[in-house]
Protein backbone atom coordinates (compact mmCIF):
# COMPACT_ATOMS: atom_id res chain seq x y z
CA UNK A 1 -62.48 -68.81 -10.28
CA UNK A 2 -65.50 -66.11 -9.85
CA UNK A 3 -65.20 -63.05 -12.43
CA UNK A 4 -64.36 -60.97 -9.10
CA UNK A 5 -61.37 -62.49 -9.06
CA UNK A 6 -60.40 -63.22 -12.53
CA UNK A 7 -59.96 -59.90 -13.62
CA UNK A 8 -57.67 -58.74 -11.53
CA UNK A 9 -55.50 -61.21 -12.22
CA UNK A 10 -55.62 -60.68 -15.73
CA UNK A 11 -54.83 -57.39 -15.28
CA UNK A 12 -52.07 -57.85 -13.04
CA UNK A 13 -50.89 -60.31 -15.90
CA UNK A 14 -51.25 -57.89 -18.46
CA UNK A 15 -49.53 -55.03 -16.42
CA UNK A 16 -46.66 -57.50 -15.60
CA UNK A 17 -46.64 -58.64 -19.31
CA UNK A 18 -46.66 -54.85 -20.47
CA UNK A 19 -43.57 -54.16 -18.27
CA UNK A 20 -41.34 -56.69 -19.39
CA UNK A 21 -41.83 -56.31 -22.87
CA UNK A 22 -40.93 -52.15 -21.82
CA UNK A 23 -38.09 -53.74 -19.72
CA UNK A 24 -36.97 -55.54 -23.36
CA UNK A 25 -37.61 -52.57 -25.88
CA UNK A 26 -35.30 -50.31 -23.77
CA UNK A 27 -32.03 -53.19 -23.21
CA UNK A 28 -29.68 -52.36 -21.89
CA UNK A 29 -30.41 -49.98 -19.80
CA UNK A 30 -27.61 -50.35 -17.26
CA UNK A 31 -23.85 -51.43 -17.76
CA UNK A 32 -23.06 -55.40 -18.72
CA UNK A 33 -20.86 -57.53 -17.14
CA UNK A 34 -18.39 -59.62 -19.54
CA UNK A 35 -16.77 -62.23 -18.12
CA UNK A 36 -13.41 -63.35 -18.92
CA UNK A 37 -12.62 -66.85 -17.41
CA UNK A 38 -8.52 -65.74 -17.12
CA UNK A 39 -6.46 -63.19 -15.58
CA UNK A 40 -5.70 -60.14 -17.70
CA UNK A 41 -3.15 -60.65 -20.18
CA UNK A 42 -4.10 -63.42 -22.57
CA UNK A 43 -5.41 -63.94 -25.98
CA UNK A 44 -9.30 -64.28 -24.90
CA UNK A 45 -8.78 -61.11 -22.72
CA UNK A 46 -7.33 -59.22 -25.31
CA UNK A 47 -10.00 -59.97 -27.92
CA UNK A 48 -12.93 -58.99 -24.69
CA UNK A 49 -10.89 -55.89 -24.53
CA UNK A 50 -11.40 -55.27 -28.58
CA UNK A 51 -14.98 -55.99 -29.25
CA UNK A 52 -16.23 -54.90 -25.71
CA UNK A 53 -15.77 -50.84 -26.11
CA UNK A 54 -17.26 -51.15 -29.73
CA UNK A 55 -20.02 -52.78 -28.71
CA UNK A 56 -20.00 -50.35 -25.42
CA UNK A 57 -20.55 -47.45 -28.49
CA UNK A 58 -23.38 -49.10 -30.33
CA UNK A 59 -25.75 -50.61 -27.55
CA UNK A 60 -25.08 -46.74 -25.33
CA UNK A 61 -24.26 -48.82 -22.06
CA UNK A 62 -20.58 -49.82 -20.95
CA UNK A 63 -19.69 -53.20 -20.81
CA UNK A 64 -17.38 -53.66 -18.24
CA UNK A 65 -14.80 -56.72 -18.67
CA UNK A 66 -14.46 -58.84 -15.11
CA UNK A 67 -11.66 -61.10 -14.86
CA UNK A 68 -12.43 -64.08 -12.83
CA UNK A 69 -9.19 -66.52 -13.79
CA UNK A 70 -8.89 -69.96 -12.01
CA UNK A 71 -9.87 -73.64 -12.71
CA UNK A 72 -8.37 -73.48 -16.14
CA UNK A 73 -11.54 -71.20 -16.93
CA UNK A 74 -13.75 -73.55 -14.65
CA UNK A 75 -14.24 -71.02 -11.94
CA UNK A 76 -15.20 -67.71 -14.57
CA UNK A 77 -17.49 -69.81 -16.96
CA UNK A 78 -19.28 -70.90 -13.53
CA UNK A 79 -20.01 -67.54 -12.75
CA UNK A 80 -21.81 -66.70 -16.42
CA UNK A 81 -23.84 -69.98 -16.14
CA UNK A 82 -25.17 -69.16 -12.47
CA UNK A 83 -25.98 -65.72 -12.98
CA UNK A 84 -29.78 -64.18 -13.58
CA UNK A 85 -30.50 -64.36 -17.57
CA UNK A 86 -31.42 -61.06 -17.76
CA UNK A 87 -28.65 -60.41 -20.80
CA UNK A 88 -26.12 -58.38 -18.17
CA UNK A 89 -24.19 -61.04 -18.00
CA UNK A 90 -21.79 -62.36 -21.13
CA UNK A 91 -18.89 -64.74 -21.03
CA UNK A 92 -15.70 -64.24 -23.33
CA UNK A 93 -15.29 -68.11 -23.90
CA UNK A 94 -12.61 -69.90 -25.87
CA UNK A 95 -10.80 -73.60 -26.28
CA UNK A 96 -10.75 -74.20 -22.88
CA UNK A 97 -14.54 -74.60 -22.47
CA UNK A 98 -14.95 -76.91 -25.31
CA UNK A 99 -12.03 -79.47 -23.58
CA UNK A 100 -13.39 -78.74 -19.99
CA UNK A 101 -15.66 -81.34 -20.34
CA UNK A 102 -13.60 -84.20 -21.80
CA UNK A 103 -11.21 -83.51 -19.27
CA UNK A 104 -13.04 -82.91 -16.24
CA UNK A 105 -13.97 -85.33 -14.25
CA UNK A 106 -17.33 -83.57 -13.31
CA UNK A 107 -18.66 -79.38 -14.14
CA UNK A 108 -20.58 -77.41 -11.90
CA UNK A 109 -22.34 -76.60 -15.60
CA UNK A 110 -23.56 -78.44 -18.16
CA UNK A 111 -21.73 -77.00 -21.52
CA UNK A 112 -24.15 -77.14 -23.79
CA UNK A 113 -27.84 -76.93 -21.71
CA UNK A 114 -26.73 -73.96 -19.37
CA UNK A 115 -25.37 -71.35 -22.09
CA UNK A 116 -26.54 -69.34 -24.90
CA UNK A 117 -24.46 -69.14 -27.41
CA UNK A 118 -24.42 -65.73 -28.72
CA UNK A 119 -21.72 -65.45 -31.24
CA UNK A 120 -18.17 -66.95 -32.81
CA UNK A 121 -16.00 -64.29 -33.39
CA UNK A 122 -12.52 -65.21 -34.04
CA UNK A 123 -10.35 -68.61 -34.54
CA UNK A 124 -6.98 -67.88 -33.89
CA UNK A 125 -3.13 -69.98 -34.40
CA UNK A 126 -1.16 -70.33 -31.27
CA UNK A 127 2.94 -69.25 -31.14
CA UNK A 128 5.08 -71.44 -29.01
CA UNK A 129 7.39 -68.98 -27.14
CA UNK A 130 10.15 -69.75 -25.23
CA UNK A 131 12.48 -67.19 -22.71
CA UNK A 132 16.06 -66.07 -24.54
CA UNK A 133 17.56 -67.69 -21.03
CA UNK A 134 16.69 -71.30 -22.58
CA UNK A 135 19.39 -70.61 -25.80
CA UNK A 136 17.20 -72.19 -28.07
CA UNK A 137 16.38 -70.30 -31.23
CA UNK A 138 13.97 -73.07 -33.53
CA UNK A 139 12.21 -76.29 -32.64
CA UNK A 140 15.05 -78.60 -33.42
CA UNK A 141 17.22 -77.08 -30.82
CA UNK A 142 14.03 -77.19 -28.19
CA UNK A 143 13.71 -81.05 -28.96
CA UNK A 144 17.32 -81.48 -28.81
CA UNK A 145 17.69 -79.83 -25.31
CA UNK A 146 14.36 -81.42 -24.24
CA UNK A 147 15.34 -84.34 -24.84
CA UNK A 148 18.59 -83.80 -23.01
CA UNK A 149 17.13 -82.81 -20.15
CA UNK A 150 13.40 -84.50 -19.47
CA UNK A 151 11.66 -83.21 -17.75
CA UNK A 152 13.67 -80.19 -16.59
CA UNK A 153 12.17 -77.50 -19.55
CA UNK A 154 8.99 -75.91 -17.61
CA UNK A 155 6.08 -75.66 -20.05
CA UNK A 156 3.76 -72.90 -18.80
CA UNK A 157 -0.04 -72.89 -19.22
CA UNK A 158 -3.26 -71.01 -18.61
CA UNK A 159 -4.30 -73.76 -16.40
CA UNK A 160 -4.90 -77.24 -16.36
CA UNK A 161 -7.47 -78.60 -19.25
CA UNK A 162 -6.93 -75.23 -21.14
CA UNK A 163 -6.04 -75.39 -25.01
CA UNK A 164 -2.04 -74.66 -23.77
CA UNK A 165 -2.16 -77.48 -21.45
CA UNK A 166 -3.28 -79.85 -24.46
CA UNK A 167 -1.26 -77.94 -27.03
CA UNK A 168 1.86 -78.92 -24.76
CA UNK A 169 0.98 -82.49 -24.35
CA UNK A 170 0.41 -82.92 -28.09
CA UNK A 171 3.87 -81.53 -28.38
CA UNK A 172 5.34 -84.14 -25.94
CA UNK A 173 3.70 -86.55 -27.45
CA UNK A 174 4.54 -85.78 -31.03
CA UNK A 175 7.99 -84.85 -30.56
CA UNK A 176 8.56 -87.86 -27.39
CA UNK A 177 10.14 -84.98 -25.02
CA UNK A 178 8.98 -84.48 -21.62
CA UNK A 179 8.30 -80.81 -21.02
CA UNK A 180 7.24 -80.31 -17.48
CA UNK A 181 3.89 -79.29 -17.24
CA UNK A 182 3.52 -75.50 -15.27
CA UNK A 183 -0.81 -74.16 -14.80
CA UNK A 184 -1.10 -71.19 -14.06
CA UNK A 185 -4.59 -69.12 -13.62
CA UNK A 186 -4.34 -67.86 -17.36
CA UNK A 187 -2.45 -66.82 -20.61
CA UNK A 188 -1.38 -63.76 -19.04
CA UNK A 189 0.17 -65.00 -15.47
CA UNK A 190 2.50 -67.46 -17.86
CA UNK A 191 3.65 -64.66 -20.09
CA UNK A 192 4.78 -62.84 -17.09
CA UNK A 193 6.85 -65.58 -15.49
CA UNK A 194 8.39 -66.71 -18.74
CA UNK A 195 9.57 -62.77 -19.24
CA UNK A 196 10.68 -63.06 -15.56
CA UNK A 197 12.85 -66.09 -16.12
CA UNK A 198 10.71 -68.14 -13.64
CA UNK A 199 9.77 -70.75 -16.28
CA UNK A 200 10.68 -71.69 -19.90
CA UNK A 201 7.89 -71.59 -22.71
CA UNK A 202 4.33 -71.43 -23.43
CA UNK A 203 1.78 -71.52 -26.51
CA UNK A 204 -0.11 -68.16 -26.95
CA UNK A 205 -1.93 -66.14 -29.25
CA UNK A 206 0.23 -64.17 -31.13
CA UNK A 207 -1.29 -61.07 -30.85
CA UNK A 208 -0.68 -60.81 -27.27
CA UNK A 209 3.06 -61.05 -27.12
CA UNK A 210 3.85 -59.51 -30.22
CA UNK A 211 6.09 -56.53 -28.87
CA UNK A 212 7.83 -59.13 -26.58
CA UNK A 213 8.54 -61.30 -29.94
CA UNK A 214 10.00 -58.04 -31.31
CA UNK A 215 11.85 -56.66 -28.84
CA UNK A 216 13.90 -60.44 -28.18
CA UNK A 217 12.16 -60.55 -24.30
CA UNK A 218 10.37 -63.83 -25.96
CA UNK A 219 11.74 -66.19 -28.72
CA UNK A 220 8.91 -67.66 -31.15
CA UNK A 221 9.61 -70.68 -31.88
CA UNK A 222 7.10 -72.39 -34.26
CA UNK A 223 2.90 -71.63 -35.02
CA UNK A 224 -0.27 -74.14 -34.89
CA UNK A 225 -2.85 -73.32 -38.00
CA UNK A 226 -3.00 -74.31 -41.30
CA UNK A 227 -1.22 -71.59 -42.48
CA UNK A 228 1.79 -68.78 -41.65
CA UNK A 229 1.08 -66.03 -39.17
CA UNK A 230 1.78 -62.18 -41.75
CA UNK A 231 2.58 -60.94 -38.69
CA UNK A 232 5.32 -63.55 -38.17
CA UNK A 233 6.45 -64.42 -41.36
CA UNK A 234 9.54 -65.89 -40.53
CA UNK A 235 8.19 -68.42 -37.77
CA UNK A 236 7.20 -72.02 -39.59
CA UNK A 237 4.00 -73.90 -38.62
CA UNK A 238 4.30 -77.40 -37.09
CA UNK A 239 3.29 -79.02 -39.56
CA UNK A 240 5.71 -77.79 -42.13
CA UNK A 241 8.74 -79.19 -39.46
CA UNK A 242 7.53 -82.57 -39.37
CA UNK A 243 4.98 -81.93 -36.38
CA UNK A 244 1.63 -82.25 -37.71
CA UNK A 245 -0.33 -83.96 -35.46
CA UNK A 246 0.55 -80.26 -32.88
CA UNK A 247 -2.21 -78.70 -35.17
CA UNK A 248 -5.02 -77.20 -32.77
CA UNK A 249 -6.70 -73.97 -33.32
CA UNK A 250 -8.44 -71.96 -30.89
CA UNK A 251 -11.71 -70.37 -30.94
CA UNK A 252 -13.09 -67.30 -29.03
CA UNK A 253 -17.21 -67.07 -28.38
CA UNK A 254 -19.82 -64.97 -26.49
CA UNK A 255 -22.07 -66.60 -24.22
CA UNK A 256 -24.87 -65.56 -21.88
CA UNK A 257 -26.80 -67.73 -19.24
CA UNK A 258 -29.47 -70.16 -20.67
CA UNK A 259 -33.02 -68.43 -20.92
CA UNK A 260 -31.53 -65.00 -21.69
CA UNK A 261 -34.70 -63.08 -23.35
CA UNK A 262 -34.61 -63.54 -27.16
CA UNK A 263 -34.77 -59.57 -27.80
CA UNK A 264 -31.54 -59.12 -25.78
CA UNK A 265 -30.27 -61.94 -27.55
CA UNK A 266 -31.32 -60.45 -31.13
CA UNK A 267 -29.98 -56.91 -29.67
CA UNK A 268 -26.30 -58.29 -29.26
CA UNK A 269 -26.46 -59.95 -32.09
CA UNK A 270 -27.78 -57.01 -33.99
CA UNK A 271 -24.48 -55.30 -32.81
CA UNK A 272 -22.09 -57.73 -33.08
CA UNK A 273 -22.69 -58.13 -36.83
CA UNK A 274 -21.98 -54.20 -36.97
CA UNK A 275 -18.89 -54.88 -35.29
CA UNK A 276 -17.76 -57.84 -37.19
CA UNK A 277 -18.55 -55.94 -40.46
CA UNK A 278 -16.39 -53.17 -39.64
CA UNK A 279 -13.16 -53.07 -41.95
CA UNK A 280 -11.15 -51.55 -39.30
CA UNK A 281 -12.16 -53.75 -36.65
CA UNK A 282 -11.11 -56.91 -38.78
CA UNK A 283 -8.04 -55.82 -39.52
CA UNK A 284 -7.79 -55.22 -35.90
CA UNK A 285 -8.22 -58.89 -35.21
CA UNK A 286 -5.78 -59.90 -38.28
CA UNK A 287 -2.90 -57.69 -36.39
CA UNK A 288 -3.10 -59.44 -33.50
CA UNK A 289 -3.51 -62.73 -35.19
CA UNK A 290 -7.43 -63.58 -35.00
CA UNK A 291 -8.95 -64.84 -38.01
CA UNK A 292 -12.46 -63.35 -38.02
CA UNK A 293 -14.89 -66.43 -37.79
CA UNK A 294 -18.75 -64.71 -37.46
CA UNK A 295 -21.40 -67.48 -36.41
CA UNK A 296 -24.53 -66.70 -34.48
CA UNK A 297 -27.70 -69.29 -33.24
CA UNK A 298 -27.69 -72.34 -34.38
CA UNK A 299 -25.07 -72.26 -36.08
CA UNK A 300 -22.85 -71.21 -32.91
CA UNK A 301 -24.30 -73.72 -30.91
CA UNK A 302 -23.50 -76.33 -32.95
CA UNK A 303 -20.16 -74.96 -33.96
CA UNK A 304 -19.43 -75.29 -30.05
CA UNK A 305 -21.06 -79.10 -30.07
CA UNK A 306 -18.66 -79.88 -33.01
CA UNK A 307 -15.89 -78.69 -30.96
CA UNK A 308 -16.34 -80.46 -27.69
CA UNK A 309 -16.68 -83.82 -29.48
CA UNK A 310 -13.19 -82.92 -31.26
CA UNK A 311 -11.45 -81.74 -28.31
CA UNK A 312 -13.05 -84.49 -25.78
CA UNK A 313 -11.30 -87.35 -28.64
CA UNK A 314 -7.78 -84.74 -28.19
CA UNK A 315 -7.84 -85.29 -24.65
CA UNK A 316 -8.04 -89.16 -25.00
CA UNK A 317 -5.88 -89.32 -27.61
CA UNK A 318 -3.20 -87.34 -26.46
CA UNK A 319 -3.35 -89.11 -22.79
CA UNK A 320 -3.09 -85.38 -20.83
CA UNK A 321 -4.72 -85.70 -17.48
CA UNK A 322 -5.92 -83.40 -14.92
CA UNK A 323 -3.50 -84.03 -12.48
């Protein structure tokens, strides 16, 4: 190439260079999108809906949570890994994405090339709740009735390959009752047919049916977790009724599309540790029964890698299927 030639292009280079570092010094400057893979309602929409206006405050742009339920999160986590990676795009991830692909027969995404994994925040127990219409008040009356009836005691679910699904065959399994399987589009849709009598039980996060629990509109029945829920002291784990092996714990994460620039990467992260190291924001995510659980890089992508392999031996083991 003559010099005639060269040095415009350099320039252009140089200009084009110039403007996206300019572009990256000034992130964001327009409102982010944070997708939630679920209808409104559940546990991983409730903890978008915590950490979104806090980090709305710090970063001086909005992020707006987008619900896109459907596909047991298929359909929403999709959506993040297709969109530009220009960092206005984050997913609110949890369980679901980690089983997706041990239970899938084939993703339109490839877990763990076409994400960046931004940040854990939270692990969280489930609560297995059932409707005061079933007359069952503790596990041993659920297994007894179950077990009367099987097949007729509708277990609801945030959809088909999500953490409730697996939770409630482990249950079956463990227990050898035949809850009928109900997926809905997310943790939220359930909880409003089980408080409209429509169907029996589901396993959610605590934290988002705790003025149900109190007012008697939901019954909790038992917790998954290592250890009590404070905020439910009187509730036992499984494992302390003879149920062990119904033991999973979910997980909530932030993702972005793969190839997001690092500096917008380094800027949420920046801000997330503010959050995270916020007293009142942690006891925030204790009161609606999160455990705080901060991870970032390498250490969340492998924390995610860990999980799949766990959850992909779950699915096998426990024998749940997609249909």
């Amino acid at each position: 190439m003559s010099g005639k030639h060269f040095a415009p292009l350099a320039a252009a280079l140089l200009f084009a260079a110039q403007a996206n570092h300019a572009a990256d010094a000034h992130y964001p400057a327009r409102p982010i999108r944070m997708v939630v893979p679920f209808v409104a309602g559940g546990g991983t929409d409730l903890l978008a809906r915590l950490v979104a206006p806090r980090m709305s405050d710090l970063l001086g742009q909005q992020i707006v949570v987008d619900n896109r339920g459907g596909a047991g999160s298929v359909l929403g986590t999709q959506i993040v890994a297709k969109s530009p990676a220009d960092g206005y795009t984050l997913g609110m991830m949890d369980t679901a994405f980690a089983i997706n692909p041990g239970f899938a027969d084939k993703l339109p995404y490839d877990a763990e090339r076409d994400f960046n994994f931004v940040a854990i925040i939270a692990t969280s127990p489930t609560v297995l709740v059932a409707h005061p219409g079933l007359k069952v008040r503790n596990m041993q009356e659920l297994i007894a009735a179950a077990k009367a009836n099987p097949g007729k005691i509708k277990g609801a679910s945030a959809g088909i390959g999500s953490s409730s699904h697996l939770t409630l065959a482990m249950l079956n399994s463990a227990a050898k009752i035949n809850l009928l399987h109900i997926p809905y589009k997310g943790a939220g849709a359930a909880i409003l047919d089980i408080l409209g009598g429509h169907t029996d039980l589901t396993f959610v996060v605590p934290g988002s049916v705790m003025p149900q629990i109190q007012s008697g509109q939901m019954i909790a029945l038992a917790l998954t977790g290592k250890k009590p829920f404070a905020g439910l002291p009187n509730v036992p784990t499984f494992a302390s009724i003879g149920l062990p092996e119904v033991n999973p714990e979910a997980f909530r994460f932030i993702v972005s599309p793969a190839g997001v620039p690092p500096s917008a990467d380094k800027r949420l992260v920046e801000v997330l540790t503010k959050v995270m190291n916020v007293p009142e924001f942690r006891s925030r995510l204790a009161d609606n029964g999160f455990d705080a659980e901060f991870q970032t890089g390498k250490e969340a992508r492998e924390f995610v890698a860990r999980e799949i392999r766990k959850w992909r031996q779950a699915v096998k083991d426990s024998g749940a299927k997609a249909n």
